[in-house]
C-alpha atoms as a PDB file:
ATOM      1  CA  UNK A   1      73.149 -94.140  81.106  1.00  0.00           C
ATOM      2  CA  UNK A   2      75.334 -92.591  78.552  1.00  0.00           C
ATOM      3  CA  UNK A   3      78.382 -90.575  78.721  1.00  0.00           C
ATOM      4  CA  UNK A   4      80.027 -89.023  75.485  1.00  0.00           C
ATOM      5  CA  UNK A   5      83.778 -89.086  75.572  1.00  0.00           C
ATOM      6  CA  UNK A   6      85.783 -85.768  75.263  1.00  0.00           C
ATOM      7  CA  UNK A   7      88.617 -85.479  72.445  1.00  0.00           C
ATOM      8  CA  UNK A   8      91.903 -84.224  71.932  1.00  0.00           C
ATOM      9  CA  UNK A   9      94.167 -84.253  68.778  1.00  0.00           C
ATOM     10  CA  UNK A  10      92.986 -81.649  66.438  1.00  0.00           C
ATOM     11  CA  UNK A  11      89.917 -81.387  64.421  1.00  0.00           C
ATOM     12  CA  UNK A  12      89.295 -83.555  61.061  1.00  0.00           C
ATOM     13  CA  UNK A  13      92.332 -84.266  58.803  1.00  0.00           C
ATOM     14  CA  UNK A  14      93.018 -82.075  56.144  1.00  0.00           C
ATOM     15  CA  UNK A  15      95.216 -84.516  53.959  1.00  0.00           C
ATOM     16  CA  UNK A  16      96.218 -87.630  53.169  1.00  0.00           C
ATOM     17  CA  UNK A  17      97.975 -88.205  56.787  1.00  0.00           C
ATOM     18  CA  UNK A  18      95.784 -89.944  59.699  1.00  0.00           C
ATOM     19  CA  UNK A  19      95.342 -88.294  62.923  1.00  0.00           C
ATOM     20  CA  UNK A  20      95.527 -89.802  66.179  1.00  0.00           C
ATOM     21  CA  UNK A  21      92.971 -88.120  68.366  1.00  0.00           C
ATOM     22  CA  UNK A  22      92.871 -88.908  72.162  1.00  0.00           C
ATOM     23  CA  UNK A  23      89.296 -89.662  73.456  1.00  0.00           C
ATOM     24  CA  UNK A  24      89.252 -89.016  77.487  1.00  0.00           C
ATOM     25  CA  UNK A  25      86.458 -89.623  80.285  1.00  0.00           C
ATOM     26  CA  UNK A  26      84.482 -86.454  80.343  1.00  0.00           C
ATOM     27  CA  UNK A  27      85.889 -83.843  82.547  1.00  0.00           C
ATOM     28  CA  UNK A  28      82.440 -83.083  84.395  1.00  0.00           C
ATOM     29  CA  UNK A  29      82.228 -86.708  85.279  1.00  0.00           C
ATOM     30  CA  UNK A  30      82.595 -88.173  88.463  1.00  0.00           C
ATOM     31  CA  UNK A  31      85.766 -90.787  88.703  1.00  0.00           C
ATOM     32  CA  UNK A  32      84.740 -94.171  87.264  1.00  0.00           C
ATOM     33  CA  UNK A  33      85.447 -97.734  87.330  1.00  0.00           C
ATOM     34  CA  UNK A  34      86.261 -99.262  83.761  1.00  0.00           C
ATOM     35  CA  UNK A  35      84.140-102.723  84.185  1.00  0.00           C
ATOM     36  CA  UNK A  36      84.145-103.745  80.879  1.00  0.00           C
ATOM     37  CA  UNK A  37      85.646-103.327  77.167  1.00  0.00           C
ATOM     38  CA  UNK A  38      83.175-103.070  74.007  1.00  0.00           C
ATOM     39  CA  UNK A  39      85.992-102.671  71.518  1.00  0.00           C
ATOM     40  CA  UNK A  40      89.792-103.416  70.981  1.00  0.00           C
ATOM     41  CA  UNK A  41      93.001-101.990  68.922  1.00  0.00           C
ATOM     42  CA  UNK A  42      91.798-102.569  65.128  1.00  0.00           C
ATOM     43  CA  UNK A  43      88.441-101.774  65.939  1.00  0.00           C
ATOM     44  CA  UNK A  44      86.043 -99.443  63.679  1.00  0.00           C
ATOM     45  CA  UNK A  45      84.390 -96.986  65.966  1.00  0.00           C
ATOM     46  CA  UNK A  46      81.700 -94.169  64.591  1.00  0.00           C
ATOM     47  CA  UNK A  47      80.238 -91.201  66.494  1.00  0.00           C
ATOM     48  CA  UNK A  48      78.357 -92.925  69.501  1.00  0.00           C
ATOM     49  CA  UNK A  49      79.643 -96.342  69.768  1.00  0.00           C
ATOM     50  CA  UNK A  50      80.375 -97.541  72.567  1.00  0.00           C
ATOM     51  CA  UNK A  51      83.845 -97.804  73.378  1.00  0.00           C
ATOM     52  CA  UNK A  52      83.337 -99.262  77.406  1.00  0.00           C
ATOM     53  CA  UNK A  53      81.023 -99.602  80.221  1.00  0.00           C
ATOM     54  CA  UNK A  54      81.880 -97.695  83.748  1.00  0.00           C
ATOM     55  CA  UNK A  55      80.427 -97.863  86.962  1.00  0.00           C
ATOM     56  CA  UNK A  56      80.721 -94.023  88.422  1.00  0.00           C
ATOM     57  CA  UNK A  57      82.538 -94.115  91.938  1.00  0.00           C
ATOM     58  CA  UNK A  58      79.806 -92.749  94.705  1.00  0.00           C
ATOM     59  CA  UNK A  59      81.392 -89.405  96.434  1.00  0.00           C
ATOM     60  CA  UNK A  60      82.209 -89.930 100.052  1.00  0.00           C
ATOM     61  CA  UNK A  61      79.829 -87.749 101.310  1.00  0.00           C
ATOM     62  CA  UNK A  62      77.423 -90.251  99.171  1.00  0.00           C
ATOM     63  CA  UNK A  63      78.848 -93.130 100.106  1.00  0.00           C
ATOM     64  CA  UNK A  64      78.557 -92.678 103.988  1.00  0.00           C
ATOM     65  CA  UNK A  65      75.127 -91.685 103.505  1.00  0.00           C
ATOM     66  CA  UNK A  66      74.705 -95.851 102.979  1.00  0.00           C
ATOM     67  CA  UNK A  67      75.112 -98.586 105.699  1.00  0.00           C
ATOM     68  CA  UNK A  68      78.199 -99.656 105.467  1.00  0.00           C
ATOM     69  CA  UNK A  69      77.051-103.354 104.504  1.00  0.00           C
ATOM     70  CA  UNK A  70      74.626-101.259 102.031  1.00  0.00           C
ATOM     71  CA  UNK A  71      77.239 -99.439  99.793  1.00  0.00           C
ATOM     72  CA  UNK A  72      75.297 -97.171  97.075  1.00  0.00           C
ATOM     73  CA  UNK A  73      75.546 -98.556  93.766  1.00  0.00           C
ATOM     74  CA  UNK A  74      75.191 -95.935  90.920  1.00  0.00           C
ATOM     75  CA  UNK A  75      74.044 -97.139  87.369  1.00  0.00           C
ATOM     76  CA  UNK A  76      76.488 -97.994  84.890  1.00  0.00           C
ATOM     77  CA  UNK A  77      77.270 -95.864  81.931  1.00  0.00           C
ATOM     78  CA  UNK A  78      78.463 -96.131  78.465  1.00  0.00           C
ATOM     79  CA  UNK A  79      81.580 -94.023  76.893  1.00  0.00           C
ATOM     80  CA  UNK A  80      81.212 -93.634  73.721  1.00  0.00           C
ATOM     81  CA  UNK A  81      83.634 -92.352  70.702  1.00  0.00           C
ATOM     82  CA  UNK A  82      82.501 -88.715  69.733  1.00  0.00           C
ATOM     83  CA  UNK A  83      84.443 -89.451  66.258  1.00  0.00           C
ATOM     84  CA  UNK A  84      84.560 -91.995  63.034  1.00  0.00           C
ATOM     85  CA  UNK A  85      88.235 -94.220  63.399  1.00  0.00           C
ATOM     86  CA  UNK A  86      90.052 -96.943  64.642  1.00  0.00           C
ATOM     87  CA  UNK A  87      91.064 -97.679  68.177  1.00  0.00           C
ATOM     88  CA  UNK A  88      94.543 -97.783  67.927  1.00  0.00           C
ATOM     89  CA  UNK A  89      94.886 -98.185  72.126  1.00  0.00           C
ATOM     90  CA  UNK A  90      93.282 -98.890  75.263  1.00  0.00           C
ATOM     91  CA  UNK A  91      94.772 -96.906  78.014  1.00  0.00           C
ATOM     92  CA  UNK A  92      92.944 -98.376  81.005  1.00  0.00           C
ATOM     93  CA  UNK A  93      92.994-101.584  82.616  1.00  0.00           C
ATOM     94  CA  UNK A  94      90.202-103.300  83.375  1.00  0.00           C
ATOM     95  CA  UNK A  95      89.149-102.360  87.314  1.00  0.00           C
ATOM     96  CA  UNK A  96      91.033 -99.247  86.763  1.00  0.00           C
ATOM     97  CA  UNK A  97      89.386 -96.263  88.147  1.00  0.00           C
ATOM     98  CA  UNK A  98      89.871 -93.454  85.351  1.00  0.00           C
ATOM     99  CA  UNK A  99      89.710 -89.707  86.565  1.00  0.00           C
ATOM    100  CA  UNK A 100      87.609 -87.173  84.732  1.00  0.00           C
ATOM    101  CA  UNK A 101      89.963 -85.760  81.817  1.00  0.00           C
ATOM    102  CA  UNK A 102      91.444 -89.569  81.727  1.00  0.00           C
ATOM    103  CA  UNK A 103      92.856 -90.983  78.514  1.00  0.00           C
ATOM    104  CA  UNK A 104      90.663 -93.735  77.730  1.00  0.00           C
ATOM    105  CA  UNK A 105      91.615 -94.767  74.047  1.00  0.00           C
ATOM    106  CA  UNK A 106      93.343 -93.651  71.074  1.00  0.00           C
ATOM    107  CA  UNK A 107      91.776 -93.465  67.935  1.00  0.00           C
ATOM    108  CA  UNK A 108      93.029 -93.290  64.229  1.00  0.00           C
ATOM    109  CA  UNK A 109      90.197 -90.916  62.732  1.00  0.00           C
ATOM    110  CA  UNK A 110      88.944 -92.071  59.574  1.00  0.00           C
ATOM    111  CA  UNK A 111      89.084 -88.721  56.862  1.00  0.00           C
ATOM    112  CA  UNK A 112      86.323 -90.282  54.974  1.00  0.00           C
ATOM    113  CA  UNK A 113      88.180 -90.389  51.240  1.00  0.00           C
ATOM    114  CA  UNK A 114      85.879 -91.729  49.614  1.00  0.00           C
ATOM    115  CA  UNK A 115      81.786 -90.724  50.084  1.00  0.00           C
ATOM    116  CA  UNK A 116      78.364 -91.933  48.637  1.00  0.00           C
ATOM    117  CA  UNK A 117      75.553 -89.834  49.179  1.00  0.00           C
ATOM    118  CA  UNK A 118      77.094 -88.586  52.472  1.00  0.00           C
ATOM    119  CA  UNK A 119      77.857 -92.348  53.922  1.00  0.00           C
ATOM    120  CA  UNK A 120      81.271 -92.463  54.228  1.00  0.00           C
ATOM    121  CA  UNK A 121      82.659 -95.931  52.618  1.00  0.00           C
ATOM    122  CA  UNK A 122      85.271 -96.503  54.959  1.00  0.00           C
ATOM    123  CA  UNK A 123      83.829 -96.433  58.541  1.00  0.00           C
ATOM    124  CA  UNK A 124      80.475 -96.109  57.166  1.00  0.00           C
ATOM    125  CA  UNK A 125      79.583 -92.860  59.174  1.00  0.00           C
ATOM    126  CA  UNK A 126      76.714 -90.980  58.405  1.00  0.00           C
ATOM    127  CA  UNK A 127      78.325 -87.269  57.583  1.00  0.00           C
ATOM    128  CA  UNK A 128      75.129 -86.100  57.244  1.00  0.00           C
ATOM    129  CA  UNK A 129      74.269 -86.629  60.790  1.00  0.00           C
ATOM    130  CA  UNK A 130      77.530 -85.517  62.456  1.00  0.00           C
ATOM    131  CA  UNK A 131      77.205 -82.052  64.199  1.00  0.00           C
ATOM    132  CA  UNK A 132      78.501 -79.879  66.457  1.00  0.00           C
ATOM    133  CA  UNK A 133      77.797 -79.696  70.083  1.00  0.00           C
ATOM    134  CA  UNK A 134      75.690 -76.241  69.596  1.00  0.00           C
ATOM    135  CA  UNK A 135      73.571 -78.706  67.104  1.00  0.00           C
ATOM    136  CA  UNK A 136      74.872 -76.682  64.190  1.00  0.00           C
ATOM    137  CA  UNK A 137      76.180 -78.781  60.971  1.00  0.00           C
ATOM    138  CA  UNK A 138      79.802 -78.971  61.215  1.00  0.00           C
ATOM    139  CA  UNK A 139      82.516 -77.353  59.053  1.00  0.00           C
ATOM    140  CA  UNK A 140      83.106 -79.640  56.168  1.00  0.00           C
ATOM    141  CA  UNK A 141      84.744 -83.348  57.692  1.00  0.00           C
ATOM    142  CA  UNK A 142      85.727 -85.116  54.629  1.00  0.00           C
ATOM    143  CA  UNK A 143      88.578 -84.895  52.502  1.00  0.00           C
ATOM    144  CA  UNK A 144      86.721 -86.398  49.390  1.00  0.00           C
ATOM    145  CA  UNK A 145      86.190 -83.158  47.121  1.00  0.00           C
ATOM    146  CA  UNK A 146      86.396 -84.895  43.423  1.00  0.00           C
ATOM    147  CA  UNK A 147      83.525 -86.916  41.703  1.00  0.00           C
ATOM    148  CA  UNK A 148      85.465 -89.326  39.732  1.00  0.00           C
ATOM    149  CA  UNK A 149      82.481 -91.484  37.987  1.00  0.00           C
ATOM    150  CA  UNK A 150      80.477 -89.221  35.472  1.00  0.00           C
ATOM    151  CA  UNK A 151      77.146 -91.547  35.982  1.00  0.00           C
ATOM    152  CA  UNK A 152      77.822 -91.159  39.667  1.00  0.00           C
ATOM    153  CA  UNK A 153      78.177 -87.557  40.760  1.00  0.00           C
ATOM    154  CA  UNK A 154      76.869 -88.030  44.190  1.00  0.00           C
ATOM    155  CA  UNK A 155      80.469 -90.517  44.696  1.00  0.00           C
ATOM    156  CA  UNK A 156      82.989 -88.109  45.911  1.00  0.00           C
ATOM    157  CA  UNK A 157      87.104 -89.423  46.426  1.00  0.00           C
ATOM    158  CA  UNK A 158      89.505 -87.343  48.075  1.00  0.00           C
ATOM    159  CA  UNK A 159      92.387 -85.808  46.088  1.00  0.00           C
ATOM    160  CA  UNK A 160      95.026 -88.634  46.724  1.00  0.00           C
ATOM    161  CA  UNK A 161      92.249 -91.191  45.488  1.00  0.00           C
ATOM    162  CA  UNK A 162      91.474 -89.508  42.700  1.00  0.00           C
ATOM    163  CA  UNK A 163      95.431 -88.932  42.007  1.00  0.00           C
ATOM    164  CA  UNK A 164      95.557 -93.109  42.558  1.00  0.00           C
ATOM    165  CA  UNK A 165      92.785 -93.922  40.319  1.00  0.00           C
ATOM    166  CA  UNK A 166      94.185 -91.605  37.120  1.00  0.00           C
ATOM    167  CA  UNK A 167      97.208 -93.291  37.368  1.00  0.00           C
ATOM    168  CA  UNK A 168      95.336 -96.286  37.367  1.00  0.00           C
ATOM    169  CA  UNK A 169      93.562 -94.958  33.769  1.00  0.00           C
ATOM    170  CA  UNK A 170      96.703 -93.980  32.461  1.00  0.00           C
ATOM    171  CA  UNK A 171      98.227 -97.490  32.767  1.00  0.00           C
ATOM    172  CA  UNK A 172      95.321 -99.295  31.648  1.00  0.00           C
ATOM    173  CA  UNK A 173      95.419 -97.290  28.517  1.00  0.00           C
ATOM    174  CA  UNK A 174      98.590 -97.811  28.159  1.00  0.00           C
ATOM    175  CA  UNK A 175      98.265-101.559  28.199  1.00  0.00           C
ATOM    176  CA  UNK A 176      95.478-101.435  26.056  1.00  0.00           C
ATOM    177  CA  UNK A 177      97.453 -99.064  23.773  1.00  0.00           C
ATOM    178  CA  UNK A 178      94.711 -96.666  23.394  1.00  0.00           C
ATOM    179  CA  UNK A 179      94.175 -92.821  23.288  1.00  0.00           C
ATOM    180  CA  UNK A 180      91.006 -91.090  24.400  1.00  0.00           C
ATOM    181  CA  UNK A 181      88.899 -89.471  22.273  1.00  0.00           C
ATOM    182  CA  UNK A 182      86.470 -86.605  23.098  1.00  0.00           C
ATOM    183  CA  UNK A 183      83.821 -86.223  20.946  1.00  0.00           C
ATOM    184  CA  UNK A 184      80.974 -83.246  20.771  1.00  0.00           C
ATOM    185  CA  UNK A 185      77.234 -84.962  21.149  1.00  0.00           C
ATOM    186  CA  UNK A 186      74.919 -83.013  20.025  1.00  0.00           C
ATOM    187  CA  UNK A 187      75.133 -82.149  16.462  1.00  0.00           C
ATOM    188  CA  UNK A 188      78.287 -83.877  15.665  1.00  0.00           C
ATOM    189  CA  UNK A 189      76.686 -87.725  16.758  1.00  0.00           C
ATOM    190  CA  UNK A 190      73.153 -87.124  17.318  1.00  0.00           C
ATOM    191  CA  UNK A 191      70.578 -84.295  16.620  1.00  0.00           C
ATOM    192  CA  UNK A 192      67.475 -83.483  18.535  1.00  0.00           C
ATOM    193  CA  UNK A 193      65.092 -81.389  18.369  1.00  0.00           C
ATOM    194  CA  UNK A 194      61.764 -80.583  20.405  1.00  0.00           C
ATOM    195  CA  UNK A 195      59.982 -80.180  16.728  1.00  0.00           C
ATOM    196  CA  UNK A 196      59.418 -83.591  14.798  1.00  0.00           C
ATOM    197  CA  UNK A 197      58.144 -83.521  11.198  1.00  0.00           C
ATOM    198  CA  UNK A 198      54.551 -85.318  11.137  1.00  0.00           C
ATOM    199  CA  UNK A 199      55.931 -85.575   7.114  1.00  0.00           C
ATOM    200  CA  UNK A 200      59.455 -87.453   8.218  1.00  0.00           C
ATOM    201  CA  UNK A 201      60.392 -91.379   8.509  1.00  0.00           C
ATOM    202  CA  UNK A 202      59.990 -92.434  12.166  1.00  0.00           C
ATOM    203  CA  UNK A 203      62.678 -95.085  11.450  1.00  0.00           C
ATOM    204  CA  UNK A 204      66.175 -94.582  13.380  1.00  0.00           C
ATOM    205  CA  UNK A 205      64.364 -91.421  15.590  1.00  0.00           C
ATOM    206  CA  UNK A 206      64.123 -92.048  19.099  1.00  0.00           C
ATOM    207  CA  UNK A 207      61.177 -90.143  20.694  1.00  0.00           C
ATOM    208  CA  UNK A 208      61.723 -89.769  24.720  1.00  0.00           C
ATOM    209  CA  UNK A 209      60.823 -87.270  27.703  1.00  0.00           C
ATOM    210  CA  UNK A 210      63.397 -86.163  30.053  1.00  0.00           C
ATOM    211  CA  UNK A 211      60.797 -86.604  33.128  1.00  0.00           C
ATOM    212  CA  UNK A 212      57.030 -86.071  33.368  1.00  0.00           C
ATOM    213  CA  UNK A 213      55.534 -82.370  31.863  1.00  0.00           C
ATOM    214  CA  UNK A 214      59.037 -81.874  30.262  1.00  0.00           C
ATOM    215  CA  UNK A 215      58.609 -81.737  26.160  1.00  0.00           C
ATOM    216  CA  UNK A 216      59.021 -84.710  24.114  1.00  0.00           C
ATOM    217  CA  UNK A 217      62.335 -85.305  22.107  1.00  0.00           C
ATOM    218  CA  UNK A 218      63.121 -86.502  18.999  1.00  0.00           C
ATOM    219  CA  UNK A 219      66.866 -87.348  18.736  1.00  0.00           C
ATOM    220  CA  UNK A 220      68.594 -89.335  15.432  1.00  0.00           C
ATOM    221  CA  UNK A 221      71.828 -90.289  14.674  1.00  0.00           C
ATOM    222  CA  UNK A 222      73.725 -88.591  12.221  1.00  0.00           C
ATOM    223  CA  UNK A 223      74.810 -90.468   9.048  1.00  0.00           C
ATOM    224  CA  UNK A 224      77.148 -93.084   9.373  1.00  0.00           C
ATOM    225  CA  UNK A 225      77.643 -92.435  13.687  1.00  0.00           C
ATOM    226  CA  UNK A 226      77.587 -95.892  14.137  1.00  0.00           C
ATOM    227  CA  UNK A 227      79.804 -97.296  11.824  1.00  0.00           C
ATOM    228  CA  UNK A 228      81.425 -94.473  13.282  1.00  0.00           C
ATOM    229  CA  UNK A 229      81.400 -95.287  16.899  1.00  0.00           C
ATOM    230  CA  UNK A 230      82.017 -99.067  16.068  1.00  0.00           C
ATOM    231  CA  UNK A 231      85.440 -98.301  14.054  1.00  0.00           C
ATOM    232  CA  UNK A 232      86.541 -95.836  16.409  1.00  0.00           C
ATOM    233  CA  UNK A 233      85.864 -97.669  19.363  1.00  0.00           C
ATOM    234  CA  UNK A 234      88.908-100.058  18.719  1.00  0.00           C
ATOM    235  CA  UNK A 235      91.093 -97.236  18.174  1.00  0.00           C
ATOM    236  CA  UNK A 236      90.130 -95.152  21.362  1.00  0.00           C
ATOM    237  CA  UNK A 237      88.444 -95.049  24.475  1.00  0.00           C
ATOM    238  CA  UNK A 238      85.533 -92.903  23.625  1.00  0.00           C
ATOM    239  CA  UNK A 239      84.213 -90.296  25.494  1.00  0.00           C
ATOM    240  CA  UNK A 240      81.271 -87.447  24.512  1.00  0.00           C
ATOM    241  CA  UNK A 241      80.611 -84.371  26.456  1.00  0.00           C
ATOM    242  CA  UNK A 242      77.540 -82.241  25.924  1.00  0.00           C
ATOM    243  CA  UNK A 243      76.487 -78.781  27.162  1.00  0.00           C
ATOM    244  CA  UNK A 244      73.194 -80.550  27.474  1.00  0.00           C
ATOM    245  CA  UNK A 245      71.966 -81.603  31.592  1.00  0.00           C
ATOM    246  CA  UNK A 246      73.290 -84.896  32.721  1.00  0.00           C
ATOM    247  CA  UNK A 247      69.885 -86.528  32.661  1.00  0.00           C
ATOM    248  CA  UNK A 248      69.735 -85.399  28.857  1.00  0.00           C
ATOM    249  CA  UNK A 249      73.397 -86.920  28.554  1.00  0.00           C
ATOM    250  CA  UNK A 250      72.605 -90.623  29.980  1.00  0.00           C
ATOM    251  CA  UNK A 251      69.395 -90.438  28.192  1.00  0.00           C
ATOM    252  CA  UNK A 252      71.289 -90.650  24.945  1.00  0.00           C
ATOM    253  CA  UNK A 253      74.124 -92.585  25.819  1.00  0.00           C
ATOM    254  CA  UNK A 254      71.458 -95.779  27.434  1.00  0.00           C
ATOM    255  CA  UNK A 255      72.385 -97.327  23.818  1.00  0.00           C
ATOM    256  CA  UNK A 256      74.930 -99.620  23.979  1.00  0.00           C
ATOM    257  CA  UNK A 257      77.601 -97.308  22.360  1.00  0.00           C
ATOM    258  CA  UNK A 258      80.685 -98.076  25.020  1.00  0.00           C
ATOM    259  CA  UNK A 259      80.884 -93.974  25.556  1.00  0.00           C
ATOM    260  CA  UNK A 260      81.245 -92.300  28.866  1.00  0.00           C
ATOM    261  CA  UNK A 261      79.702 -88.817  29.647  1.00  0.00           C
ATOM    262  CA  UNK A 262      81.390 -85.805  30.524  1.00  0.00           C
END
């Protein structure tokens, strides 16, 4: 049998500093015996592992129910970690019997800074799946609120990460000893249009759907955008930003131009 562990410490961290939350034997648990360990300090723990295996201590109006060379044996159960962290202590011995409220392990709890598609990347928790007792989704866990990676959206960082990585930027283009450039896409690089001209040159027009019943585009560069982009490209780090959709965006920039999309 199972037995989810209760917590104390506060609920999920709202900055850059780790919690330490307490995780205790359930308080409407019978006293148990800790038999075994299934983790140690350092250890990565997610909502539900198992953190040890108890045998539950028989009550004595139980136990003298029982011959006394008979001695009722319940079935072991599992305490496991109602939160995403690392064990930072074991507060039992081994034999120990722990009382219901017990400290049973402290736990570092991960604040998930940095999220893809709502797995977290550093315990690997599934946010999606984490709710509250009542079965309700829970208030918002992570700290990662900023999509850093334009061709990525659904990676999310938290503040201090995405702090850490501009730096980052900043000193690579310093090393590199190059500006960036923002540049207007649609009429200023390319134009495209839904209409093409049966009468026109199909040479240098690029004819493409944005997904299946959507209307076909015709999209050209404008004169001299790629000597352009070439020149310009060892001046600057080049970026283009459209008022277009994002699928419309990486559409256009699949050609090996070296531009990112805002």
């Amino acid at each position: 049998m199972e037995e989810p562990a209760d917590s104390v410490g506060g609920g999920a961290p709202q900055g850059p500093t780790a919690q330490v939350a307490e995780i205790r034997c359930p308080v409407a648990a019978r006293p148990m015996r800790l038999l075994e360990w299934k983790v140690k300090p350092g250890s990565l723990v997610n909502v539900d592992s198992v953190l040890a295996l108890c045998a539950p201590i028989p009550l004595e109006k139980e136990a003298g129910s029982q011959p006394p060379e008979q001695p009722k044996r319940l079935p072991e159960k599992k305490l496991k970690s109602d939160r995403a962290g690392v064990v930072k202590d074991l507060c039992c011995l081994l034999g120990q019997v722990i009382s219901p409220g017990g400290v049973i392990v402290r736990v570092e709890e991960c604040s998930h800074p940095v999220v893809m598609k709502g797995l977290c990347a550093e315990c690997g928790q599934d946010l999606t799946q984490m709710q509250s007792n009542n079965g309700r989704q829970q208030a918002h866990i992570s700290t990662a609120n900023v999509s850093m990676v334009h061709s990525v959206p659904e990676l999310m960082v938290s503040s201090e990460q995405a702090e850490q990585l501009g730096r980052e930027d900043q000193q690579r283009l310093h090393r590199n000893k190059k500006l960036v450039l923002m540049v207007d896409l649609d009429q200023t690089l390319i134009h495209t249009t839904e209409h093409h001209c049966q009468r026109m040159s199909n040479k240098g027009i690029f004819h493409f759907q944005l997904g299946r019943g959507e209307p076909m585009l015709h999209t050209r560069l404008r004169p001299n955008c790629k000597d352009f982009l070439e020149k310009i490209a060892q001046l600057y780090e080049l970026h283009v930003f459209t008022f277009g959709s994002r699928l419309y965006a990486h559409t256009i920039a699949g050609t090996p131009t070296h531009t990112h999309i805002l």
